[in-house]
Protein backbone atom coordinates (compact mmCIF):
# COMPACT_ATOMS: atom_id res chain seq x y z
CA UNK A 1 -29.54 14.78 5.40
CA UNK A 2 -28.35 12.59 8.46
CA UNK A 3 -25.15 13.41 10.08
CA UNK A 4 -23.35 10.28 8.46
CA UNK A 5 -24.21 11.92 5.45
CA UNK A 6 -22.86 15.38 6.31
CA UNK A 7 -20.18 16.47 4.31
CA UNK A 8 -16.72 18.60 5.67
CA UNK A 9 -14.29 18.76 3.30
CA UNK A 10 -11.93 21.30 5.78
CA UNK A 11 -12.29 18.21 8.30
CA UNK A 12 -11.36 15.95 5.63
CA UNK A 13 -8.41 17.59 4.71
CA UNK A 14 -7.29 17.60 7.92
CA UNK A 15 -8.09 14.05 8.32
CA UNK A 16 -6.11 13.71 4.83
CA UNK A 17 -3.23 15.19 6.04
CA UNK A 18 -2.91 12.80 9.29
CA UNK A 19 -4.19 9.14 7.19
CA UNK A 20 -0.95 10.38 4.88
CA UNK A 21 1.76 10.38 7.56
CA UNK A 22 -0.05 7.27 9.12
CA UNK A 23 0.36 6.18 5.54
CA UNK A 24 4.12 6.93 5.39
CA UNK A 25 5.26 5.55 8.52
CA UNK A 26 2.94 2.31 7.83
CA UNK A 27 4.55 2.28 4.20
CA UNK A 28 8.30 2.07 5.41
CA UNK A 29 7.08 -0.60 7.71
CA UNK A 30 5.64 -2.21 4.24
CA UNK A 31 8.63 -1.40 2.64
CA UNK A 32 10.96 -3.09 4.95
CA UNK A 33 9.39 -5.82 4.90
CA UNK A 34 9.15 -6.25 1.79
CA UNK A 35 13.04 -6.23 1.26
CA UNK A 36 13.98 -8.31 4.03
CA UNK A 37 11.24 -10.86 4.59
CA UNK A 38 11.82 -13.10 1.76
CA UNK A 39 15.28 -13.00 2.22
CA UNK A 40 14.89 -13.52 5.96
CA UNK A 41 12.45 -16.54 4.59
CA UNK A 42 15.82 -17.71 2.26
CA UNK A 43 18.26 -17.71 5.84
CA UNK A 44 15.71 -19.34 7.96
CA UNK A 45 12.99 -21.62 5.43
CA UNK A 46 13.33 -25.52 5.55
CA UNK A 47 13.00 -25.23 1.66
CA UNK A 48 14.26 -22.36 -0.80
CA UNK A 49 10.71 -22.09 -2.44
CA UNK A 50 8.92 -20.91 0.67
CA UNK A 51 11.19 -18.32 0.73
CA UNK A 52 8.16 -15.36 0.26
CA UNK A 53 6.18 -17.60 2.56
CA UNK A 54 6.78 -14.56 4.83
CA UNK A 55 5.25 -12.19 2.77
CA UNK A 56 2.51 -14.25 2.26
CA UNK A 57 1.47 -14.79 5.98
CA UNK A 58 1.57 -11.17 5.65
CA UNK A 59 -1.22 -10.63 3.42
CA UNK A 60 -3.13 -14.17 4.79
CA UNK A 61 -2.78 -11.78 7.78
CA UNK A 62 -4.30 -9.01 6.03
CA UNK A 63 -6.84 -10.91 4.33
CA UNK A 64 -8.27 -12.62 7.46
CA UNK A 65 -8.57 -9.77 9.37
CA UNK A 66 -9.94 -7.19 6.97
CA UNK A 67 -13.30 -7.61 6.68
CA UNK A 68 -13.58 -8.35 11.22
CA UNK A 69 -11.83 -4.87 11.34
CA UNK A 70 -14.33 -3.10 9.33
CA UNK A 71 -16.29 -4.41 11.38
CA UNK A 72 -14.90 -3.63 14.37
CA UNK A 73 -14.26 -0.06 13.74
CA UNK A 74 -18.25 0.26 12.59
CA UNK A 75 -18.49 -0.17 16.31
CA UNK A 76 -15.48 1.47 18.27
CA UNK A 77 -14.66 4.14 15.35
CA UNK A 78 -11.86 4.69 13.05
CA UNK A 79 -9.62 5.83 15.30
CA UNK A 80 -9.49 3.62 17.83
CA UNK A 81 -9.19 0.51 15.74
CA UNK A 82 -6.56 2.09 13.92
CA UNK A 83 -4.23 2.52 16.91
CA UNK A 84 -4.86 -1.04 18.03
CA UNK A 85 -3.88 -2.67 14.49
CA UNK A 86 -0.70 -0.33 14.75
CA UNK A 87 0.20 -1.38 17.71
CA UNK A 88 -0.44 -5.10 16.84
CA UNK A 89 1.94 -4.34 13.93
CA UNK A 90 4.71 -3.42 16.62
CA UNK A 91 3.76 -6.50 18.28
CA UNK A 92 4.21 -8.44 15.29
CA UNK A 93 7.45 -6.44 14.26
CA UNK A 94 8.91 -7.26 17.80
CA UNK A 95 8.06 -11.02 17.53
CA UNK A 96 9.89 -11.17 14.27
CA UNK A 97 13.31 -9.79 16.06
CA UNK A 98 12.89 -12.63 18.49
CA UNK A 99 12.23 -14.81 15.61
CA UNK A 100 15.44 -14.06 13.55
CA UNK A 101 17.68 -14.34 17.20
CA UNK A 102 16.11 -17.65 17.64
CA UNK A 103 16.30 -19.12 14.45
CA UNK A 104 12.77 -20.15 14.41
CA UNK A 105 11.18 -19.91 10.97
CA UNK A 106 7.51 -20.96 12.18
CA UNK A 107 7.65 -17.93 15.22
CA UNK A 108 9.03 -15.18 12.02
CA UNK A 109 5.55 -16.13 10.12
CA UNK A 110 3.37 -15.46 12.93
CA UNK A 111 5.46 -12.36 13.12
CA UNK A 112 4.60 -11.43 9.63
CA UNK A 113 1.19 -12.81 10.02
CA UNK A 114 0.43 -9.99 12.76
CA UNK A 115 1.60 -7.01 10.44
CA UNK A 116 -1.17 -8.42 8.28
CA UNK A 117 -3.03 -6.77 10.87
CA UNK A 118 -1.63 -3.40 10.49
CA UNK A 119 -1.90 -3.80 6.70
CA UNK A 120 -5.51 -4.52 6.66
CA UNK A 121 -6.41 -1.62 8.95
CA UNK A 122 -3.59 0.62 6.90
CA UNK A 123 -5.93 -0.18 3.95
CA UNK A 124 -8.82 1.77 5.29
CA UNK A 125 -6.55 4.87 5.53
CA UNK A 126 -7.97 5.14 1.79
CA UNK A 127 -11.65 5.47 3.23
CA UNK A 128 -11.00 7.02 6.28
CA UNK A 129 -10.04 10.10 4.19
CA UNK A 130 -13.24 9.81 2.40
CA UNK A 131 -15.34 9.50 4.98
CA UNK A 132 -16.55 13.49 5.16
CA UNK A 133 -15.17 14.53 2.09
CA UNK A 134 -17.95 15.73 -0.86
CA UNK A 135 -18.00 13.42 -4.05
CA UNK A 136 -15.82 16.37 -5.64
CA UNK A 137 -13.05 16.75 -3.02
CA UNK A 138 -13.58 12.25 -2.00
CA UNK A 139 -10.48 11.28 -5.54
CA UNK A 140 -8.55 13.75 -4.23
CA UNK A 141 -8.52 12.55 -0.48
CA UNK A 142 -7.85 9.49 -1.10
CA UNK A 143 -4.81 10.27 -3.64
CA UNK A 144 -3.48 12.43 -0.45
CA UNK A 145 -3.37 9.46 1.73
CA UNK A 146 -1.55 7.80 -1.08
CA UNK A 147 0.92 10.71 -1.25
CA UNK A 148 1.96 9.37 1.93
CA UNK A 149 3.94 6.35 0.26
CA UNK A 150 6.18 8.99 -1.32
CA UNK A 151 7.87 9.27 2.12
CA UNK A 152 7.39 5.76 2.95
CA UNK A 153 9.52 4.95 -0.34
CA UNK A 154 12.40 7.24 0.37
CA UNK A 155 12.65 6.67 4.08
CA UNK A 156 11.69 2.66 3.87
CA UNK A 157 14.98 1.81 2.02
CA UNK A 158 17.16 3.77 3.32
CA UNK A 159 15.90 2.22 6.48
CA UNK A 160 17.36 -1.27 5.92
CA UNK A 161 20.14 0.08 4.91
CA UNK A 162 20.81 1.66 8.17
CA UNK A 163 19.63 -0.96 10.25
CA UNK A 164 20.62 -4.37 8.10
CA UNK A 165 23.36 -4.77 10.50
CA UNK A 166 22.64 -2.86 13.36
CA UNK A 167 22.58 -5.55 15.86
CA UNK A 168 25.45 -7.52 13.95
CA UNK A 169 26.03 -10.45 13.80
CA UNK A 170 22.52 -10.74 13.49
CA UNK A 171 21.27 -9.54 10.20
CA UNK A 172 17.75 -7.62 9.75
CA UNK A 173 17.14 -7.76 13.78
CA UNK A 174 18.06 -4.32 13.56
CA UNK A 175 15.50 -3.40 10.76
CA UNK A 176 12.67 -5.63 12.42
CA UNK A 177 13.34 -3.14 15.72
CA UNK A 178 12.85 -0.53 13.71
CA UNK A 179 9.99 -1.46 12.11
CA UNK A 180 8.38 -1.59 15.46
CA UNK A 181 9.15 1.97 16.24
CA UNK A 182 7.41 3.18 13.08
CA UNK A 183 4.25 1.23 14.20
CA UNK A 184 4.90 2.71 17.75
CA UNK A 185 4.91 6.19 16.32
CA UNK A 186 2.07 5.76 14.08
CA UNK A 187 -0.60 4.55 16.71
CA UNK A 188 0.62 7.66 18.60
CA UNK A 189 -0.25 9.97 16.01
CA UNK A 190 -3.76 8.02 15.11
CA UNK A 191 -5.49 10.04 18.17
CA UNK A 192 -5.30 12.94 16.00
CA UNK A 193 -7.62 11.48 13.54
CA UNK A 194 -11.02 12.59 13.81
CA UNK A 195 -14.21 10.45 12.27
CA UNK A 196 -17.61 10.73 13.91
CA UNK A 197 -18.55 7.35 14.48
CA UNK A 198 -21.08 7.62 17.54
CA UNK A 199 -24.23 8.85 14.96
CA UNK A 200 -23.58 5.47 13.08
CA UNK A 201 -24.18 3.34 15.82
CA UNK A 202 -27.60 3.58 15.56
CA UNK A 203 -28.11 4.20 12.18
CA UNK A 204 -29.61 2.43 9.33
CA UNK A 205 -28.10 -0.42 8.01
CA UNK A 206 -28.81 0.02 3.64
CA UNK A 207 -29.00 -2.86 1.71
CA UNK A 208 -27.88 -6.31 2.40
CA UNK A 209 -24.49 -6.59 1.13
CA UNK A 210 -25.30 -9.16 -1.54
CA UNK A 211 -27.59 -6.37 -3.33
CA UNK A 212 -24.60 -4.03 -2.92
CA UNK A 213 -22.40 -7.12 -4.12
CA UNK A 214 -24.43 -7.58 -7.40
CA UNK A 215 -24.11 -4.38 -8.91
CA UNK A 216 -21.80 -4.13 -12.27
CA UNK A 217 -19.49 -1.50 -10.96
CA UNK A 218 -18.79 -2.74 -7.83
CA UNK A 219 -18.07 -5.86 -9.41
CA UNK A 220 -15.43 -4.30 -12.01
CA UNK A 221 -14.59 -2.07 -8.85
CA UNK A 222 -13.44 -4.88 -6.99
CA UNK A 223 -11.85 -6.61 -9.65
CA UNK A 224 -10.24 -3.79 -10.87
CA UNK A 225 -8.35 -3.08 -7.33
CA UNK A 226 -7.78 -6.80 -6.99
CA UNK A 227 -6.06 -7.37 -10.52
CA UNK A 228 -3.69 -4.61 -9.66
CA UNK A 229 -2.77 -5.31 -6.44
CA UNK A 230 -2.50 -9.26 -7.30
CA UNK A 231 -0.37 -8.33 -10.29
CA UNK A 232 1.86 -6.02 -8.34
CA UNK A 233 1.81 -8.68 -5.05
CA UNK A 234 3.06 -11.67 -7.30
CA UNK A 235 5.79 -9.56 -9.23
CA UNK A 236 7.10 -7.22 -6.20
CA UNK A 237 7.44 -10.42 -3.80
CA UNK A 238 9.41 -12.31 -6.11
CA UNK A 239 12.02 -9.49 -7.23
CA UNK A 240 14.49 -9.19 -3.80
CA UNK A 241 14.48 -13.30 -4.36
CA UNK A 242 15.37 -13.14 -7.75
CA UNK A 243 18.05 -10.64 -7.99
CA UNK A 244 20.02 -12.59 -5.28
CA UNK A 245 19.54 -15.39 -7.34
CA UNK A 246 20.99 -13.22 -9.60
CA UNK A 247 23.89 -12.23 -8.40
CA UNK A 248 22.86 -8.56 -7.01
CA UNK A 249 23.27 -7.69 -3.48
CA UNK A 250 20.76 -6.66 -0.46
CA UNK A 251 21.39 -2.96 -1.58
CA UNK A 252 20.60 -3.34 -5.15
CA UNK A 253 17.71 -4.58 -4.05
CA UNK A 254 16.38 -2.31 -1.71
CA UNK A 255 17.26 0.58 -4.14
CA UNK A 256 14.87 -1.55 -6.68
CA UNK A 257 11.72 -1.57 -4.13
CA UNK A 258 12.50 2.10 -3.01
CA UNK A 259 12.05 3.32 -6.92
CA UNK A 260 8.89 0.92 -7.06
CA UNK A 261 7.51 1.91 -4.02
CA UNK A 262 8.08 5.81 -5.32
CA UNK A 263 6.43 5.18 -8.59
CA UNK A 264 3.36 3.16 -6.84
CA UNK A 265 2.92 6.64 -4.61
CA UNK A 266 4.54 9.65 -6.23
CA UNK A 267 1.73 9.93 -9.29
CA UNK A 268 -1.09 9.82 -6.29
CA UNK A 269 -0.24 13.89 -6.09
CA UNK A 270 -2.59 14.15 -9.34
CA UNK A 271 -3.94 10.44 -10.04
CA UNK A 272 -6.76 11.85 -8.16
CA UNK A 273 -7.42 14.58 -10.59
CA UNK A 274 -6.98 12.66 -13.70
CA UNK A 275 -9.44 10.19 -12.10
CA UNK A 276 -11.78 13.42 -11.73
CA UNK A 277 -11.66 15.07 -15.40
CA UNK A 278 -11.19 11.13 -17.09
CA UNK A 279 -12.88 8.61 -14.98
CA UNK A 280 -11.91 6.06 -13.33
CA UNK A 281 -12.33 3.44 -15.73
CA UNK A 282 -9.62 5.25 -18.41
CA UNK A 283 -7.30 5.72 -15.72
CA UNK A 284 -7.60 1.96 -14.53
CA UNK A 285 -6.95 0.87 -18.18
CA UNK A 286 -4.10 2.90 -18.25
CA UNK A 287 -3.14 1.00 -15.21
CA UNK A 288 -2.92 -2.33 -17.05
CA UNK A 289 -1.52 -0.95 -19.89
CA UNK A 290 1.19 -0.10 -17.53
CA UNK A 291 1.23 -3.44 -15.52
CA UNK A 292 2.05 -5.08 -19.24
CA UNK A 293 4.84 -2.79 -19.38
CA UNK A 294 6.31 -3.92 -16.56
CA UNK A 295 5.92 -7.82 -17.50
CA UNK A 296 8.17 -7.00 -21.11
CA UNK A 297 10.77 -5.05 -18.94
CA UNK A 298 10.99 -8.56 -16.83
CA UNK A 299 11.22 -10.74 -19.59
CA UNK A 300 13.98 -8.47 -22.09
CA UNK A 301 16.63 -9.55 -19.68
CA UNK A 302 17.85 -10.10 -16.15
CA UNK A 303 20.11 -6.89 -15.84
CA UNK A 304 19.56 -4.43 -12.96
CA UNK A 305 18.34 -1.94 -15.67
CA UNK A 306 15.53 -4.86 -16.30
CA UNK A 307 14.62 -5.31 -13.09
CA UNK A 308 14.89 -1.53 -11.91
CA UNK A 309 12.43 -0.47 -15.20
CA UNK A 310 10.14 -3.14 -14.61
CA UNK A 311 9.81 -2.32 -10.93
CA UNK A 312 8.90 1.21 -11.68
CA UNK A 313 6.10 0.34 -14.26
CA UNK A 314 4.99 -1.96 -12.03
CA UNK A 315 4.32 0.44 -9.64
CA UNK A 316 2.23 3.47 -11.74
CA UNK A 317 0.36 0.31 -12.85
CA UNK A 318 -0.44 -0.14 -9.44
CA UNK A 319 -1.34 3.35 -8.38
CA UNK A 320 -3.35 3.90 -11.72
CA UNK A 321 -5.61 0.43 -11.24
CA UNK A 322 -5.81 0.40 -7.72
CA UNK A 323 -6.52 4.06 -6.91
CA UNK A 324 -9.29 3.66 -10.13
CA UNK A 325 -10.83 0.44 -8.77
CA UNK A 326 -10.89 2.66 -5.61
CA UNK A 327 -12.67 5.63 -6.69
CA UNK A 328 -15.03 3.56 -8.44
CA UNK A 329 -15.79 1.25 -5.34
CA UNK A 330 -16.73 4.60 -3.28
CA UNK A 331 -19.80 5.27 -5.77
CA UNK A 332 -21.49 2.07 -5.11
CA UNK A 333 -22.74 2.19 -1.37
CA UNK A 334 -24.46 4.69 0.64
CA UNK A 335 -22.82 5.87 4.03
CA UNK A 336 -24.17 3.32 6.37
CA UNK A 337 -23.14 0.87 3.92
CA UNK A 338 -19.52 1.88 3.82
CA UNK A 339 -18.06 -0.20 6.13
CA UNK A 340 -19.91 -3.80 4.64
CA UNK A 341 -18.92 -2.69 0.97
CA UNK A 342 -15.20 -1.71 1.99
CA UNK A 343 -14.93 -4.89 4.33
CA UNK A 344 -15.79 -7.51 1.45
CA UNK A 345 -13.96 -5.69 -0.96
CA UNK A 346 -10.88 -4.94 0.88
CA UNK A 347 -11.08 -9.12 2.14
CA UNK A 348 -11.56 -9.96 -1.95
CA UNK A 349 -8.29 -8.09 -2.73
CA UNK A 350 -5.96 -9.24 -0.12
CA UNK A 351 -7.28 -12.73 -0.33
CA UNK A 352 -6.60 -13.29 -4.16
CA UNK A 353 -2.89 -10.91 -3.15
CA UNK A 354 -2.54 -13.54 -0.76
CA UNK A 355 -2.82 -15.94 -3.36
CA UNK A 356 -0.52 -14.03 -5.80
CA UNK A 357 2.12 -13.85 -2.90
CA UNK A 358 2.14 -17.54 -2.38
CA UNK A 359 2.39 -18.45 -5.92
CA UNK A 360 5.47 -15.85 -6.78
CA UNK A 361 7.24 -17.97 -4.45
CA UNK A 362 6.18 -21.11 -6.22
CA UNK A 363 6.51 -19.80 -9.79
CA UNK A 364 10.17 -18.47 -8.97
CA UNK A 365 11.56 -21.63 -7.69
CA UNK A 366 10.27 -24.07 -9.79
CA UNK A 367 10.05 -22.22 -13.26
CA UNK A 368 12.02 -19.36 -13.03
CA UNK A 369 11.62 -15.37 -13.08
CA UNK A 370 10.29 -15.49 -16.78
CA UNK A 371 7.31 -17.44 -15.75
CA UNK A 372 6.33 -14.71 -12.82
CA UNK A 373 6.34 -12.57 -15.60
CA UNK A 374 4.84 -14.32 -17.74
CA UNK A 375 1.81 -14.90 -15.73
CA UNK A 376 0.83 -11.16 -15.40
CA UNK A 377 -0.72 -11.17 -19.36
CA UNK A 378 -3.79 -13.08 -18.61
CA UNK A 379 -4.71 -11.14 -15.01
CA UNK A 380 -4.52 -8.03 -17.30
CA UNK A 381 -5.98 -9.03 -20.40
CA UNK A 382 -9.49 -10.20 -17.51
CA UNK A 383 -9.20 -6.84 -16.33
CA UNK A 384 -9.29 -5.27 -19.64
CA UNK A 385 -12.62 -7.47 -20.19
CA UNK A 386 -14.26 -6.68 -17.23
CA UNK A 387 -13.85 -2.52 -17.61
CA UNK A 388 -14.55 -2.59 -21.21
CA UNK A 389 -18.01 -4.73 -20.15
CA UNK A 390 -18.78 -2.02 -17.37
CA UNK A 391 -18.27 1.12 -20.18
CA UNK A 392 -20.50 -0.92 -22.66
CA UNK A 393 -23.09 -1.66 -19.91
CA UNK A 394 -23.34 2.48 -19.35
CA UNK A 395 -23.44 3.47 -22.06
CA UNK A 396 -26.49 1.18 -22.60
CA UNK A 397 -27.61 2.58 -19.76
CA UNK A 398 -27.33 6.03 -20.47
CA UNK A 399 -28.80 5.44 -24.05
């Protein structure tokens, strides 16, 4: 056994533990952003439907840049090119204030564009926990990282709310300032992590990614995680836009993505060990079960009750098919594949999220909240296809 291959689960709780408040302050970042960039996008866009164009640069951001930051960190370590995406994020967060002062639409999308950064190394958080954990301990470290949006949730709302007008007249400068502390704080607490990464520097390559690529469950793995996360991208984007179009305020709004937010993090405290005694695979069907759930809520009416229920199913869908795709993804590489398998599939999901951002935008303004809704049936009924071809396939297998 080589030393990438060494396992230490009391190091990788510890790691846990750390990747989960990284995860928390990086979620309220999310969070914020989340509630105040497309309506930031409404104030400053040239045209109401690239109102979540914001949001999108975000996850173009995070799509460009995740697969070059796997990369990366193969070669300088986890830690290091965590703190340096954080503090990119502040960067970004900073640029953003000075965007909203000056009026200046283009400078608030490179803005959001360089939290894309932070995103796409805040995705490895996931796999960072992993990393030295055994196969039985590996669900349950990744569901404590998740755990970490719990806090995010709670504190990430509450955090407009205290900063919306904290540099009045100005609205959201405040919040954007604040979102820059976070990032501040988290790159801070990012030395603590600690990942071996000198013995793979050396170390044998595996198989060329295309091999990796071309197996069935990384396949459905990938799909699986990208589904979710599109489906959740596309809905979650469009919501603070439509319930101002609706009538609801900035508040009702936020309280809306702080319940999603809790429900996409709070069931990660034992997602990991239904993954463990059910699979993966049940638990990700469960997921778009879920995600269809949240569609009907949409589409039964445009109450807060509507939006506020749909939001939360939205978000155990979420948790269920992402942390599933997850866990199955981590079963398909050796270690010196890791970071080629978690590059391309962490660049596949943000890339098609990117998509699903742009188009909520789209699909809001020029057909209405039913058809964002409406649009979340196929994605789920392809995900459904795929999983149920994976089981089939091992069982055939196994047989």
């Amino acid at each position: 056994m080589t030393a990438a291959e060494t396992f230490d689960d009391h190091k990788a709780r510890r790691n846990a533990v750390i990747l989960a408040i990284a995860q928390a302050l990086y979620g309220a970042t999310l969070t914020a952003l989340v509630v105040t960039s497309g309506l930031v996008g409404t104030q400053l866009a040239p045209d109401p439907s690239w109102a979540t164009m914001p949001m999108s640069m975000t996850i173009i951001g995070t799509a460009l840049t995740t697969f070059p930051i796997s990369l990366m960190m193969k070669r300088i370590g986890r830690r290091a090119g965590f703190m340096i995406c954080a503090m990119l994020g502040a960067l970004g967060s900073l640029l953003g204030t000075y965007a909203i002062f000056e009026k200046s639409f283009g400078l608030f999308l490179v803005g959001a564009l360089m939290l894309g950064i932070y995103q796409a190394s805040a995705s490895y958080y996931r796999f960072a926990a992993a990393d030295l954990a055994s196969p039985q301990f590996r669900p349950k470290a990744i569901s404590w990282v998740m755990t970490g949006g719990v806090a995010a949730a709670l504190f990430g709302s509450l955090l407009v709310m205290a900063t919306v007008d904290l540099l009045a007249p100005i609205t959201f400068a405040g919040t954007w300032v604040a979102m820059a502390v976070l990032a501040l704080i988290g790159a801070a607490l990012l030395m603590a992590v600690d990942i071996p990464y000198k013995a793979e520097a050396n170390a044998p390559t595996g198989r060329a990614l295309p091999e990796i690529a071309r197996q069935p469950r990384y396949i459905v793995a990938v799909a699986t995680a990208t589904l979710a996360y599109g489906i959740m991208m596309l809905v979650m984007t469009a919501t603070p836009v439509a319930m101002l179009g609706c009538g609801f305020t900035v508040q009702d709004s936020s309280w809306v993505i702080q319940w999603h937010a809790l429900s996409m993090f709070v069931p990660s405290f034992f997602t990991g060990s239904l993954i463990a005694r059910y699979g993966a695979e049940r638990i990700s069907i469960i997921g778009m079960v879920l995600l269809v759930g949240a569609a009907v809520a949409g589409l039964m009416g445009i109450h807060f009750e509507n939006f506020a229920v749909g939001l939360i199913l939205l978000g155990l869908g979420w948790n269920f098919g992402f942390l599933g795709g997850t866990t199955m993804l981590t079963s398909t590489y050796r270690p010196a594949e890791r970071n080629k398998a978690q590059g391309l599939n962490d660049m596949i999901v943000f890339v098609i999220t990117a998509l699903a951002s742009l188009s909520a935008g789209k699909l809001l303004a020029w057909n209405g909240w039913d058809a964002v809704n409406y649009a979340v049936f196929p994605l789920v009924l392809l995900a459904l296809a795929l999983i149920s071809w994976l089981v089939t396939h091992q069982r055939r297998l196994a047989a």
